[in-house]
Protein backbone atom coordinates (compact mmCIF):
# COMPACT_ATOMS: atom_id res chain seq x y z
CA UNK A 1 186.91 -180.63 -57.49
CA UNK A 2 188.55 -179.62 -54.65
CA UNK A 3 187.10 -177.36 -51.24
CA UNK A 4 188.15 -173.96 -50.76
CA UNK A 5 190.20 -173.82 -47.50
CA UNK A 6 189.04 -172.16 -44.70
CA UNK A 7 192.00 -169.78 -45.25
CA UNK A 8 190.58 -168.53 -48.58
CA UNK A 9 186.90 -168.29 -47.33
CA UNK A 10 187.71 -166.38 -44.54
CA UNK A 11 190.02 -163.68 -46.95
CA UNK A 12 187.11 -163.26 -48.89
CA UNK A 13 185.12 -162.41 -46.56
CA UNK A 14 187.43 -159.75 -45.20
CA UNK A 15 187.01 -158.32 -49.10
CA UNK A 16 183.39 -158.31 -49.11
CA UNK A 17 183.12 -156.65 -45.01
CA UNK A 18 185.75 -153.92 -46.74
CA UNK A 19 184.37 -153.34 -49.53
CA UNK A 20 180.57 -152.65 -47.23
CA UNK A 21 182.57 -150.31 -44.94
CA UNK A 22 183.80 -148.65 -48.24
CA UNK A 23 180.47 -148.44 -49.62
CA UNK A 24 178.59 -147.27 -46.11
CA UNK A 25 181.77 -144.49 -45.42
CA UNK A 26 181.54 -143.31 -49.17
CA UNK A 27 177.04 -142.60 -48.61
CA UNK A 28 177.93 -141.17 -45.54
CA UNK A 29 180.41 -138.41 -47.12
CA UNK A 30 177.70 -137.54 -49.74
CA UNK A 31 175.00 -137.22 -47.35
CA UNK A 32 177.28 -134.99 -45.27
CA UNK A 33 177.77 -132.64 -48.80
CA UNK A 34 174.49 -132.30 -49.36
CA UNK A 35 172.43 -132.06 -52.36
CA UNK A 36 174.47 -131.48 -55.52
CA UNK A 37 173.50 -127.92 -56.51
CA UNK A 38 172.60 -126.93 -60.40
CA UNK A 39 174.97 -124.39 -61.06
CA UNK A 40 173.12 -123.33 -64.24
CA UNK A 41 169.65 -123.27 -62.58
CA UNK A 42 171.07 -120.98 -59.84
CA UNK A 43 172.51 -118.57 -62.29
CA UNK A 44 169.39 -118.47 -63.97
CA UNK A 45 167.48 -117.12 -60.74
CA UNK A 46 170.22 -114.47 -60.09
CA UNK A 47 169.97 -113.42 -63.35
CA UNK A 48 166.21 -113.17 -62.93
CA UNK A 49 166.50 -110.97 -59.61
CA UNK A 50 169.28 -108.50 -61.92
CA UNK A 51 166.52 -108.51 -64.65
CA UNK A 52 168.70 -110.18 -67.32
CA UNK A 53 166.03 -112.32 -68.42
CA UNK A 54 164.63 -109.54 -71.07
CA UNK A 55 161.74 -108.74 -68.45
CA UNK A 56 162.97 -105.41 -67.11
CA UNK A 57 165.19 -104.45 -69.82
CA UNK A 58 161.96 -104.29 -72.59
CA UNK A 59 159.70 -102.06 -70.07
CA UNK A 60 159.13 -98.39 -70.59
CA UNK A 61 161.91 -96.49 -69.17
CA UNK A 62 158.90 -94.20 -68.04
CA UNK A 63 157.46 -97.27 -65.83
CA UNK A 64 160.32 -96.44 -62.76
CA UNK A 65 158.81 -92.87 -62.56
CA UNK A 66 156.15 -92.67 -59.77
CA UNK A 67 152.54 -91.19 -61.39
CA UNK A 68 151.04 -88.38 -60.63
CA UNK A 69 147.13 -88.64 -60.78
CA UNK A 70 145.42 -85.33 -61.99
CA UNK A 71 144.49 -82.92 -58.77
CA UNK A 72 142.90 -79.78 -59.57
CA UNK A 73 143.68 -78.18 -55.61
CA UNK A 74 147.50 -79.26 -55.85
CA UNK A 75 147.87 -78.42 -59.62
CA UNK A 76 146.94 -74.46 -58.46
CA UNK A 77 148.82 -74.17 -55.77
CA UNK A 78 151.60 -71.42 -56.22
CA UNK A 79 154.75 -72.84 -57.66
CA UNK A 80 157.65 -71.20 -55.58
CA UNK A 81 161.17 -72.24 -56.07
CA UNK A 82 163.64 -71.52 -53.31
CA UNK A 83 163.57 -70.17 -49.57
CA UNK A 84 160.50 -68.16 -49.15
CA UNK A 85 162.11 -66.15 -45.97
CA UNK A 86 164.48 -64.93 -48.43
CA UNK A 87 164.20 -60.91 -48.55
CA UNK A 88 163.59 -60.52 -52.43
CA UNK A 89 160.62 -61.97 -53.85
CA UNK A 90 160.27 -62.16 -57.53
CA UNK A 91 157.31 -63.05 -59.58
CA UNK A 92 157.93 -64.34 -63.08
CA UNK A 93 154.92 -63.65 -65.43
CA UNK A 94 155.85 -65.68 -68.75
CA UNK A 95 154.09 -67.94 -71.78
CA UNK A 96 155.79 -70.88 -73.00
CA UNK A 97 155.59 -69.44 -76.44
CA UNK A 98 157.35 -66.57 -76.08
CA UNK A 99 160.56 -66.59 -77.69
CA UNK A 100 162.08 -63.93 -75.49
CA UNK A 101 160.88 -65.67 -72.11
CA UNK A 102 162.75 -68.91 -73.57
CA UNK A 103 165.66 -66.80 -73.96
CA UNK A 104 165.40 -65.19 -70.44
CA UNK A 105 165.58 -69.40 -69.30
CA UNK A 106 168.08 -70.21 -71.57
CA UNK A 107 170.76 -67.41 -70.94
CA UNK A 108 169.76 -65.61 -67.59
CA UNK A 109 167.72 -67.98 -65.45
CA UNK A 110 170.45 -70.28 -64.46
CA UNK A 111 173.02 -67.81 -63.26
CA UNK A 112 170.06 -65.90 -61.95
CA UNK A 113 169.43 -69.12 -59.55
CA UNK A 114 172.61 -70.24 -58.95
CA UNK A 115 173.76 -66.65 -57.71
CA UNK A 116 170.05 -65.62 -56.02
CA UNK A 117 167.79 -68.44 -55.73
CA UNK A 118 170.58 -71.59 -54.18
CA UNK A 119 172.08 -68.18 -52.02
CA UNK A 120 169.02 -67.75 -50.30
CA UNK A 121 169.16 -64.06 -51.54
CA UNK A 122 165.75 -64.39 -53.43
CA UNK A 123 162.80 -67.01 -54.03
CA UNK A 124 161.11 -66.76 -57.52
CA UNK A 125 157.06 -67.46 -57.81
CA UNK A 126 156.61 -68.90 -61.59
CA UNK A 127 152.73 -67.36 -62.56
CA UNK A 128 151.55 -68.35 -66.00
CA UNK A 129 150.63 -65.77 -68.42
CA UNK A 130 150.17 -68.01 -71.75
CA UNK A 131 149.52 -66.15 -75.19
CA UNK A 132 147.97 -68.66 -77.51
CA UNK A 133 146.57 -71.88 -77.18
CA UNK A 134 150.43 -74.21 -76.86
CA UNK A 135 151.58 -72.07 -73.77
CA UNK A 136 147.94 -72.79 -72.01
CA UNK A 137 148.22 -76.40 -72.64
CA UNK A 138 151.65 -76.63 -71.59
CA UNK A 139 151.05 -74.40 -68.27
CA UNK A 140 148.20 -76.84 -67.82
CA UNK A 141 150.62 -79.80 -68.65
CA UNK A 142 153.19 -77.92 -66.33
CA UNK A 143 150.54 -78.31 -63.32
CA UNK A 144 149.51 -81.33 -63.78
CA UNK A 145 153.28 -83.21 -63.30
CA UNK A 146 154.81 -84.08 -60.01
CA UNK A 147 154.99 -80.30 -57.85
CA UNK A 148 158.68 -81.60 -57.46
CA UNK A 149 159.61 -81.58 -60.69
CA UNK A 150 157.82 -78.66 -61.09
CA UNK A 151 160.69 -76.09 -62.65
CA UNK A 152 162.64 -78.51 -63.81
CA UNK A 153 159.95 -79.64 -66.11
CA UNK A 154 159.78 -75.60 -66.80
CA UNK A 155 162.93 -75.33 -67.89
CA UNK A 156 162.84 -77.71 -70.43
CA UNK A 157 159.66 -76.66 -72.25
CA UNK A 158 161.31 -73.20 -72.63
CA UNK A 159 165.17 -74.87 -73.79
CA UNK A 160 163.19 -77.23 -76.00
CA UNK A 161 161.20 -74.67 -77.46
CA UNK A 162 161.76 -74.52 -80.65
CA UNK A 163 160.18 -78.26 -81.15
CA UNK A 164 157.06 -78.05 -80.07
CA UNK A 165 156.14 -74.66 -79.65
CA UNK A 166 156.11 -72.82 -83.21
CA UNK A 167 153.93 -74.32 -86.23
CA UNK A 168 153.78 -77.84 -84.81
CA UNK A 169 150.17 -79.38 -85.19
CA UNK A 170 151.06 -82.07 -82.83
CA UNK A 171 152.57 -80.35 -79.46
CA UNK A 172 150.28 -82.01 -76.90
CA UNK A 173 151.58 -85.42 -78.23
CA UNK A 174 154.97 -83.45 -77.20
CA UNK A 175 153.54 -82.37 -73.50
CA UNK A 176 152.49 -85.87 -73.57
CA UNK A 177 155.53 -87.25 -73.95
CA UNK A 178 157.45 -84.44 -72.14
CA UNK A 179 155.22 -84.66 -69.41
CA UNK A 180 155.20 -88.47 -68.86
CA UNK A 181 158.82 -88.29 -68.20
CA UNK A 182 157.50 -86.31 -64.79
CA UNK A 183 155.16 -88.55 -63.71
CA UNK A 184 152.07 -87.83 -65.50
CA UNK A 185 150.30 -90.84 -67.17
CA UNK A 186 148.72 -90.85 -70.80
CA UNK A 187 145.36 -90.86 -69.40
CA UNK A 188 145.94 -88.25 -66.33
CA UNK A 189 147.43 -85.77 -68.97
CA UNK A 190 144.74 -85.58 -71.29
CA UNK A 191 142.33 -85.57 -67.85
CA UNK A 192 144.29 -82.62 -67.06
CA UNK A 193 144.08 -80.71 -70.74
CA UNK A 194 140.27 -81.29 -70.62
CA UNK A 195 140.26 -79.36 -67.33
CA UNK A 196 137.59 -76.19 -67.86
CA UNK A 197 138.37 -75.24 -64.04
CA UNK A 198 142.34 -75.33 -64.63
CA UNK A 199 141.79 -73.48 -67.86
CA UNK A 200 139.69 -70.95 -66.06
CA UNK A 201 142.00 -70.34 -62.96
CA UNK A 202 145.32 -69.80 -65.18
CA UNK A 203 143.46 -67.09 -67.11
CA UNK A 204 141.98 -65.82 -63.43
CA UNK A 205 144.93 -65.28 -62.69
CA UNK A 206 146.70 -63.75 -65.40
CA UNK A 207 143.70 -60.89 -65.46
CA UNK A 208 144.05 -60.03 -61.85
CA UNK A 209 147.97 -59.60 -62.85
CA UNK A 210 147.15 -57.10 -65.60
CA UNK A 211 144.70 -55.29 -63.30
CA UNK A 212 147.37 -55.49 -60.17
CA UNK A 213 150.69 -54.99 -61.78
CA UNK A 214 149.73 -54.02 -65.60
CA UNK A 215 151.34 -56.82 -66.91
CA UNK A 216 150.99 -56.55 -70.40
CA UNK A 217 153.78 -57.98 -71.90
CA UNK A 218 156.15 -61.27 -71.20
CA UNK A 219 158.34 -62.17 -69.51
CA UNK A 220 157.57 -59.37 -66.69
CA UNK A 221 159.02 -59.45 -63.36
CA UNK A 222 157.34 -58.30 -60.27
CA UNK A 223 159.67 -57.29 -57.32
CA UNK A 224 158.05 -58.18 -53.74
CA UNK A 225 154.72 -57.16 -55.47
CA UNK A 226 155.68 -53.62 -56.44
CA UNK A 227 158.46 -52.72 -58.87
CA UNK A 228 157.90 -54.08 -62.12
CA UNK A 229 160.63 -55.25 -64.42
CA UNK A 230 159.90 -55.90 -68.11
CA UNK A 231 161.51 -58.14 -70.79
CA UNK A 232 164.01 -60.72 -70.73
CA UNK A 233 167.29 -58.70 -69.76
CA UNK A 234 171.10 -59.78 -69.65
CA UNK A 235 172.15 -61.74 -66.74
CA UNK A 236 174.00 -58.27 -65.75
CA UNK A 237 171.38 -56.34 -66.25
CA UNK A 238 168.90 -57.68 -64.75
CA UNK A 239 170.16 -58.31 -61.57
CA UNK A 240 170.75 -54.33 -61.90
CA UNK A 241 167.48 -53.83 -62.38
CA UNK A 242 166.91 -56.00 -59.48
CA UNK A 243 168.63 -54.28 -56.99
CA UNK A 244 168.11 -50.75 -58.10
CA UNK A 245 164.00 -52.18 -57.38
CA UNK A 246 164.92 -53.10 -54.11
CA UNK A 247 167.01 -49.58 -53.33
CA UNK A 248 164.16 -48.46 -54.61
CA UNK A 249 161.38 -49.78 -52.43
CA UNK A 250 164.06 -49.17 -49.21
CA UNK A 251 164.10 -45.59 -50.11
CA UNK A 252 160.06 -45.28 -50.34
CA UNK A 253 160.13 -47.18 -46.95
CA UNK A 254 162.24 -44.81 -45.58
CA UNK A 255 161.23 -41.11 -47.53
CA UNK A 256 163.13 -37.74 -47.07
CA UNK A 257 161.35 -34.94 -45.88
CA UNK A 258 161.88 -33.53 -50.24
CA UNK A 259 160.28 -37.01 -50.58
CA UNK A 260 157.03 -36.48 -48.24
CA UNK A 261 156.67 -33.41 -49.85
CA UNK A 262 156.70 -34.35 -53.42
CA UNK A 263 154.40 -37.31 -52.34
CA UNK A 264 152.08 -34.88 -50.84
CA UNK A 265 152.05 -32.51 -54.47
CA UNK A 266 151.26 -35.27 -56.15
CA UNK A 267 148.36 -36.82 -53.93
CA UNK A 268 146.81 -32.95 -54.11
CA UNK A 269 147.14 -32.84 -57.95
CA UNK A 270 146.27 -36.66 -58.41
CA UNK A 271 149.48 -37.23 -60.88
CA UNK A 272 148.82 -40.27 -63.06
CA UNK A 273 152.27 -42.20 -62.85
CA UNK A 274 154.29 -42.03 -65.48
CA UNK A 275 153.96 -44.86 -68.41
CA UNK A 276 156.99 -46.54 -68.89
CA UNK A 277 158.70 -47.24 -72.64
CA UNK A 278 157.85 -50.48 -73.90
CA UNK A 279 160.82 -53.12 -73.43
CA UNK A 280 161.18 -54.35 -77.47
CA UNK A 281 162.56 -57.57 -75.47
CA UNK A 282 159.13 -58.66 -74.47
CA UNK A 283 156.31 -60.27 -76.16
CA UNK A 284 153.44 -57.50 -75.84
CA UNK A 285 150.23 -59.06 -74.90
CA UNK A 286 147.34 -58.93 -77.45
CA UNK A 287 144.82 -56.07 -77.08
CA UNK A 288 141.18 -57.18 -75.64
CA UNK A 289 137.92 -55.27 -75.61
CA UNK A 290 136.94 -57.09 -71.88
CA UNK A 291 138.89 -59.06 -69.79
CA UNK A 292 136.03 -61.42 -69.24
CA UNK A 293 135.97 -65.18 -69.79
CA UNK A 294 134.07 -64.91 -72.71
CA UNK A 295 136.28 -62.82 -74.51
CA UNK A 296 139.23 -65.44 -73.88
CA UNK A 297 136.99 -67.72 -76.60
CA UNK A 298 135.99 -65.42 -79.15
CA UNK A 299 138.65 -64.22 -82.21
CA UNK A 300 140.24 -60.80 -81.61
CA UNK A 301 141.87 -58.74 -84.05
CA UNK A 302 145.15 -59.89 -83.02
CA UNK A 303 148.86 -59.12 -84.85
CA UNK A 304 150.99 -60.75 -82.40
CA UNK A 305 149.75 -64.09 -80.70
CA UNK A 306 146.37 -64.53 -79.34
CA UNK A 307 146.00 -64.66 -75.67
CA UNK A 308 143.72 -67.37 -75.72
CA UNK A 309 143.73 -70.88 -78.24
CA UNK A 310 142.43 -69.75 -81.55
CA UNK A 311 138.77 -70.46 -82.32
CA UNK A 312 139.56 -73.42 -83.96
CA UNK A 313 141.40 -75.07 -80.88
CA UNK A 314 139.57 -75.51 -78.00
CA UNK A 315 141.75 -75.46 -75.55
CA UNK A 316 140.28 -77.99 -73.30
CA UNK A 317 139.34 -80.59 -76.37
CA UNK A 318 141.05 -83.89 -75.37
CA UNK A 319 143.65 -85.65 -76.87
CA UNK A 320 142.97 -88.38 -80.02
């Protein structure tokens, strides 16, 4: 057998040093890439941080709105909606069950605060005067929600009226839902129904407005706590009656010496004032023997709708 040549062992070892420098040049262009990514594993964990893995997209839309727990000091503070400096001040007395306040919010209020309210012209105070036992569970409800959302949370219990206000048995599971929509938990919403002191400072209230202002029929309208405006007028017309309050008011401010005089006549004689006709676009309020607490939970021989829940609702039962 014949010897390789020293000629052929020396090409082959040229092979074998190229093919190591091949080998050494092609490790040190991978190590200089890096590691090889996993395209599909780093799509996965973007689609985790968009939510696309089924996490976010299943929870309860009502999860992203920030609670409210139940306070009894911040649910009876006033609720005031626009600039208080503003020169008119109106006071809205109203019950969520009253058809003609919920047509007052659906066909006046919004032109009313668009043209008065956002102008800075006026600021509106929102006092509840409920008439049965659904408008004191949903002023209660109304309370109890972020203040924030306050009006806005108003304004759709009176557009929405007609499904939970009239003959439905189950209306606080709709101020449940309603309400959790504003921030109110399941749990801090039937804290808030059960409330005996929140029950018993919306009624406060609404007696020392019948023995102030003589409310006795919704919606009324108090103007900078003197001239009283009743029922639930025409855009037109009520901002008529509005200003022809505040001429009004200017005028007594301001009296003619005829003025003084009558004034005077009528302090000597001790002239009741004069009663006004009743508006047949309110909701007249339902006659009681004593505006005591007591008499809010006893039956009264009522036509219209009871001022207080019926006997058989208590109004501060909690929710099944």
């Amino acid at each position: 057998m014949t010897e390789p040549t020293p000629e052929k062992k020396s090409d082959k070892k040229l092979i074998l040093i190229i093919l190591a420098l091949f080998v050494v040049i092609a490790g040190a262009y991978a190590i200089s890439l890096g590691p090889i990514e996993n395209k599909n594993s780093q799509d996965y964990t973007l689609d985790q941080q968009a939510g696309m893995d089924g996490t976010n997209l299943n929870e309860d839309l009502n999860n992203n709105v920030e609670t409210t727990p139940f306070n009894i000091e911040s649910a009876m503070k006033e609720r005031i909606l626009g600039d208080t400096t503003a020169p008119i001040k109106i006071s809205e007395y109203s019950s969520f069950s009253c058809t003609h306040c919920g047509d007052f919010h659906r066909n006046t209020f919004d032109q009313f605060k668009a043209n008065y309210i956002d102008t800075g012209k006026a600021y509106m105070v929102f006092s509840d005067f409920p008439l049965n036992a659904p408008a004191l569970h949903a002023s209660m409800a109304a309370r109890c929600v972020n203040e924030d959302s306050y009006f806005e949370f108003v304004q759709s219990l009176f557009t929405q009226q007609d499904e939970w206000a009239f003959n439905n048995p189950k209306y606080l599971d709709y101020l449940k839902d309603s309400a959790s929509k504003y921030g109110l938990s399941g749990e801090d919403f039937k804290t808030c129904i059960a409330s005996q002191e929140l029950q018993n400072a919306i009624t406060q209230r609404m007696q020392a407005a019948q023995t102030q202002f003589k409310v006795s029929s919704t919606p009324t309208f108090v103007v900078n706590n003197r001239e009283v405006i009743s029922g639930a007028l025409p855009y037109n017309n009520f901002v008529e009656a509005i200003e022809a309050a505040v001429v009004k008011m200017n005028t007594q401010q301001n009296p003619t010496i005829e003025d003084n005089i009558n004034n005077d006549i009528e302090s000597e004689l001790n002239v009741e004032p004069e009663l006004t006709t009743p508006n047949p676009d309110a909701t007249p309020m339902p006659e009681m023997q004593d505006e005591t607490q007591d008499d809010m939970d006893t039956d009264t021989d009522i036509q219209s709708e009871p001022i207080a829940p019926e006997p058989e609702e208590d109004a501060s039962s909690p929710i099944e």
